[in-house]
C-alpha atoms as a PDB file:
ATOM      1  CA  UNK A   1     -25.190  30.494 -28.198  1.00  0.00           C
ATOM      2  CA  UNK A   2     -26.403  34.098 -27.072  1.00  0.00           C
ATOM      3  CA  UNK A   3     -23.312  35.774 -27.658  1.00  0.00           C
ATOM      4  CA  UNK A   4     -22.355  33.665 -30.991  1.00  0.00           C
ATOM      5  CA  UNK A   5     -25.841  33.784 -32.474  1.00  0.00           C
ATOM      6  CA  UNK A   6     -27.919  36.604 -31.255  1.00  0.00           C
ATOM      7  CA  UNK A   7     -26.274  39.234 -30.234  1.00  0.00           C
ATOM      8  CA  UNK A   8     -24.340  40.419 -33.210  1.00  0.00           C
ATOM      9  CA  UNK A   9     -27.078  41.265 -34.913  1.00  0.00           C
ATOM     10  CA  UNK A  10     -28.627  43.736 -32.499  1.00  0.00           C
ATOM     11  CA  UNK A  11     -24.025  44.885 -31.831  1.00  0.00           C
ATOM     12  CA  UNK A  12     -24.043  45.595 -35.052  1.00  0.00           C
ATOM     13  CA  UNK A  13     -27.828  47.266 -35.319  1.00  0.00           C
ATOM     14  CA  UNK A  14     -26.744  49.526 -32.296  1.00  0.00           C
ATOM     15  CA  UNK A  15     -23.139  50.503 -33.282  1.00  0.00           C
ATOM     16  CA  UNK A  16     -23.608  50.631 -36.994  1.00  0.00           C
ATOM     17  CA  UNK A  17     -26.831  51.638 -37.860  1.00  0.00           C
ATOM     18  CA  UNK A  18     -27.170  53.528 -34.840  1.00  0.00           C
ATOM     19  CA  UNK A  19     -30.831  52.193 -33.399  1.00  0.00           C
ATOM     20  CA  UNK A  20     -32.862  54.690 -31.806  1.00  0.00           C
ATOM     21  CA  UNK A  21     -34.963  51.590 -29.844  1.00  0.00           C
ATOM     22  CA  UNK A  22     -34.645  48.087 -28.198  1.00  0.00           C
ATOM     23  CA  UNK A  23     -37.190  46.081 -27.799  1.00  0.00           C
ATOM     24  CA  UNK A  24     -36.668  43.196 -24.374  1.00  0.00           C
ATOM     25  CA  UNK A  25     -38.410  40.186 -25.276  1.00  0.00           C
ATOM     26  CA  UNK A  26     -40.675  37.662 -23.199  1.00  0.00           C
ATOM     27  CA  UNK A  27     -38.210  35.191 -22.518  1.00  0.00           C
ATOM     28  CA  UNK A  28     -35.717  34.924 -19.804  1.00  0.00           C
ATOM     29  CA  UNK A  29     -32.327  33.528 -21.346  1.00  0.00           C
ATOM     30  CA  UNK A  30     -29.339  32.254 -19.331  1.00  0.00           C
ATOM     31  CA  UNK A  31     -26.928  35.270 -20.447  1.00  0.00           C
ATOM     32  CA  UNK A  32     -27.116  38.248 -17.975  1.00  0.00           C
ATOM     33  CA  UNK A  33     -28.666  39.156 -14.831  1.00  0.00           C
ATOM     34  CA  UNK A  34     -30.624  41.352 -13.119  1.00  0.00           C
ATOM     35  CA  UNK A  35     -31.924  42.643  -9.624  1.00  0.00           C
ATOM     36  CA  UNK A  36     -31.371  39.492  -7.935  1.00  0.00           C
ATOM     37  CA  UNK A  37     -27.864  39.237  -9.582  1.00  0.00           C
ATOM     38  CA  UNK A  38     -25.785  37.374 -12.334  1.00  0.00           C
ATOM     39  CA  UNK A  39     -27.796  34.150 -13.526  1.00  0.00           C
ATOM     40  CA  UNK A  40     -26.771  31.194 -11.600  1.00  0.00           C
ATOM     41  CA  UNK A  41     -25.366  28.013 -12.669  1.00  0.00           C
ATOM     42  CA  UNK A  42     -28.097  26.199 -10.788  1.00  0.00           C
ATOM     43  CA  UNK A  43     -29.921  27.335 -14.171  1.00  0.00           C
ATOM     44  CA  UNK A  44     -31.650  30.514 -12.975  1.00  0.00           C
ATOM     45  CA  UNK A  45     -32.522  33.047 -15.632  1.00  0.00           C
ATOM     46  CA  UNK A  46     -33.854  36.671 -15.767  1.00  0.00           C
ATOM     47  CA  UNK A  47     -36.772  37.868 -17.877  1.00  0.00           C
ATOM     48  CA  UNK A  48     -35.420  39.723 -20.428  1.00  0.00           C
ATOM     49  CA  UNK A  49     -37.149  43.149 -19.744  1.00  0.00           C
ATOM     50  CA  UNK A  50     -35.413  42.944 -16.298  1.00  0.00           C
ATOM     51  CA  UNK A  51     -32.080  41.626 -17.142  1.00  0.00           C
ATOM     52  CA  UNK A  52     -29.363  44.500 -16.306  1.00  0.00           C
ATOM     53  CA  UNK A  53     -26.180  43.199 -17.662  1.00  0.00           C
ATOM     54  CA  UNK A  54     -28.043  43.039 -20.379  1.00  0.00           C
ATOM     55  CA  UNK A  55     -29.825  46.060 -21.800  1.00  0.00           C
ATOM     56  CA  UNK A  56     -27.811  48.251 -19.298  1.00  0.00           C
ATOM     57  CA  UNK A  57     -24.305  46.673 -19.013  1.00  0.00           C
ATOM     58  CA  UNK A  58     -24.268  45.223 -22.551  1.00  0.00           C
ATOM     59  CA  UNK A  59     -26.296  47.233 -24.585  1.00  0.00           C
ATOM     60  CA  UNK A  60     -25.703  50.984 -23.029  1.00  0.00           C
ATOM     61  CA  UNK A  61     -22.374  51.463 -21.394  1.00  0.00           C
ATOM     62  CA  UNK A  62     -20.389  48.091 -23.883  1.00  0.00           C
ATOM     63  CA  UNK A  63     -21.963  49.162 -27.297  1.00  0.00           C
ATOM     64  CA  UNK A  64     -22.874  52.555 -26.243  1.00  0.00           C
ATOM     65  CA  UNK A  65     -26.616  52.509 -26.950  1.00  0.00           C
ATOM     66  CA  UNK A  66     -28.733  55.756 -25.885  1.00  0.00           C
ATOM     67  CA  UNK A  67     -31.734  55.285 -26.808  1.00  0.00           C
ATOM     68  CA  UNK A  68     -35.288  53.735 -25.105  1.00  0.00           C
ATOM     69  CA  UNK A  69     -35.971  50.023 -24.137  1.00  0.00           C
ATOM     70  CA  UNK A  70     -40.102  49.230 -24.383  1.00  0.00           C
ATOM     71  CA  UNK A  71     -41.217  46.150 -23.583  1.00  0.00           C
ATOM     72  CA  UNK A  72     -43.480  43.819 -25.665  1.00  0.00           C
ATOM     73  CA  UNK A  73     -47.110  43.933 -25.010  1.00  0.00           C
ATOM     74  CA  UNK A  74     -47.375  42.118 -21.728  1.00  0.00           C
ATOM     75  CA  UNK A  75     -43.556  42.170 -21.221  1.00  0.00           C
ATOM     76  CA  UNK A  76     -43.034  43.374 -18.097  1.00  0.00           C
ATOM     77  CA  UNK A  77     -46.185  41.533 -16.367  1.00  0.00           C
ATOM     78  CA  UNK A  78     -44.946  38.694 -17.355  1.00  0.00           C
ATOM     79  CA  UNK A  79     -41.243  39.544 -15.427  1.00  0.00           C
ATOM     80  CA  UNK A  80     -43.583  38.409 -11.839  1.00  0.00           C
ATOM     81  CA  UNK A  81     -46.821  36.595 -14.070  1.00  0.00           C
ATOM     82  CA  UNK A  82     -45.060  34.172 -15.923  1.00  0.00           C
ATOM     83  CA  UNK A  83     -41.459  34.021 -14.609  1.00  0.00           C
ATOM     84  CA  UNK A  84     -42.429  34.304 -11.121  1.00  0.00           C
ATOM     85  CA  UNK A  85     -38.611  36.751 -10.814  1.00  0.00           C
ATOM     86  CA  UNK A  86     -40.384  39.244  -8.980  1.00  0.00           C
ATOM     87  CA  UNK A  87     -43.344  39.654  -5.436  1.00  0.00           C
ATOM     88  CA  UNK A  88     -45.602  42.204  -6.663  1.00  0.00           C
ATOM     89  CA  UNK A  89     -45.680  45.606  -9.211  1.00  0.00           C
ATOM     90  CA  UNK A  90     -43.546  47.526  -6.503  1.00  0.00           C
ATOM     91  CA  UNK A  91     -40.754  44.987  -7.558  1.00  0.00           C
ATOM     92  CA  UNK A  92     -41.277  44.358 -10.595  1.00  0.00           C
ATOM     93  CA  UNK A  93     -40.832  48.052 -11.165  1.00  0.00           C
ATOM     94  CA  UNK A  94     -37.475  48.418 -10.062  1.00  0.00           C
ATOM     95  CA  UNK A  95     -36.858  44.930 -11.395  1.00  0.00           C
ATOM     96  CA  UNK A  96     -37.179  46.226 -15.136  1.00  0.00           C
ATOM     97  CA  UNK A  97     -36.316  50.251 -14.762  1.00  0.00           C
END
């Protein structure tokens, strides 16, 4: 459903219209993966702010995106507060740079 649904809108806002800005959301969908790898078919997920083969793999080096990723306003908290992905800020950072 990702790949059919969502993600030609931001494709096409990235290659077409040439975004300067991404925006990773709270949730944690099931496409991707991050620091602690690919999501798992036990039904693991990874936040979105911290999901690699997403903004980095998908979004950078497949659609060629340069610009910045923020997060929303609690974002990447929520990566170890809500999600429980990540063991304190220390990994948390590295979980979403």
């Amino acid at each position: 459903d990702m790949e059919d649904t969502f993600l030609p809108a931001f494709e096409a806002g990235v290659e077409s219209a040439h975004a300067v800005g991404l925006m990773c959301s709270y949730s944690a969908p099931s496409f991707g993966g991050g620091l602690k790898g690919s999501n798992a078919a036990d039904g693991s997920t990874t936040p979105s702010c911290a999901n690699r083969e997403l903004l980095t793999g998908l979004a950078r080096r497949k659609w060629g995106f340069d610009g910045y990723v923020v997060s929303d306003c609690g974002g990447v908290a929520a990566v170890e507060a809500r999600h429980h992905y990540t063991s304190g800020r220390r990994e948390t950072v590295m979980a979403v740079l």
